[in-house]
Protein backbone atom coordinates (compact mmCIF):
# COMPACT_ATOMS: atom_id res chain seq x y z
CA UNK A 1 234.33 182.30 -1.04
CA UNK A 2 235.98 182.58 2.62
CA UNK A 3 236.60 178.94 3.81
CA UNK A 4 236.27 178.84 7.63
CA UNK A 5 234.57 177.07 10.44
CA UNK A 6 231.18 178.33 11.19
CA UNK A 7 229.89 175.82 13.79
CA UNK A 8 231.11 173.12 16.07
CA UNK A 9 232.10 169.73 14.14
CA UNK A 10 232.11 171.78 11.17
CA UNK A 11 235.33 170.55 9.94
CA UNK A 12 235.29 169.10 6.67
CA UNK A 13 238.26 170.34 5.08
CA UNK A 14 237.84 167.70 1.43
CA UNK A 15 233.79 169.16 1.37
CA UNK A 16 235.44 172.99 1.93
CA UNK A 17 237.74 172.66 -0.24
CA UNK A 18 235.76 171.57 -2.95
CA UNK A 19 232.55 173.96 -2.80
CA UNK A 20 235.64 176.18 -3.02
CA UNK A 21 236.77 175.41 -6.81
CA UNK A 22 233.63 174.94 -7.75
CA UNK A 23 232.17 178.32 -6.33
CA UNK A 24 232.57 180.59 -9.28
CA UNK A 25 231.24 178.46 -11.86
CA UNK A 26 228.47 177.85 -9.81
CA UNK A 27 227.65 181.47 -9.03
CA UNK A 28 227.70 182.35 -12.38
CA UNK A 29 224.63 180.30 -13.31
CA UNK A 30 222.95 180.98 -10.44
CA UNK A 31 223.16 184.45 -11.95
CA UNK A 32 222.36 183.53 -15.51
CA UNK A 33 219.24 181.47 -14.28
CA UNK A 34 217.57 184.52 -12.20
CA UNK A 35 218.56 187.04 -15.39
CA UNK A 36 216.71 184.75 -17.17
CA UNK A 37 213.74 184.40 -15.20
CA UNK A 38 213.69 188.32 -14.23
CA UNK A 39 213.37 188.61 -18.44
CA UNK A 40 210.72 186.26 -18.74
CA UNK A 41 208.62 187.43 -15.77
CA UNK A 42 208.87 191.03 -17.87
CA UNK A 43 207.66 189.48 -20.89
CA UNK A 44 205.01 187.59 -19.58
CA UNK A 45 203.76 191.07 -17.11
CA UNK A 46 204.50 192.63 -19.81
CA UNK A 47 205.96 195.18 -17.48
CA UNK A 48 208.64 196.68 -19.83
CA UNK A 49 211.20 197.57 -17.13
CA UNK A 50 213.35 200.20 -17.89
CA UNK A 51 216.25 197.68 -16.34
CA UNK A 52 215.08 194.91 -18.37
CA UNK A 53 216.77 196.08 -21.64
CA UNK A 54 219.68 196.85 -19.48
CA UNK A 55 219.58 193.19 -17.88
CA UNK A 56 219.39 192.09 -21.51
CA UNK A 57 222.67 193.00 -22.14
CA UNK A 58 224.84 191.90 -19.02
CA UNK A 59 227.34 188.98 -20.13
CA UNK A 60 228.79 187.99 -16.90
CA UNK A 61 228.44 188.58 -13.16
């Protein structure tokens, strides 16, 4: 995450500097939450992606 001002008044250096730490721990269930969803949506289309059994199997981001 690049930590820089974007707009006028956008200065918060305390609110920056904690979506900072947090960023990667965040982004990772972001990710976890949409592989799950993409695996359910499969299931219930009953699409059988070819990707879905490769989705299956990713750990991490």
């Amino acid at each position: 995450m690049i930590i820089c001002k974007v707009y006028p008044s956008d200065d918060n250096k305390i609110l920056k500097r904690l979506q900072h730490d947090h960023y990667s721990s965040y982004v990772s269930e972001l990710f976890s939450a949409a592989k799950k969803k993409f695996i359910q949506a499969d299931a219930i289309l009953n699409a059988n992606l070819k990707i879905t059994a490769s989705a299956k199997t990713v750990e991490r981001w």
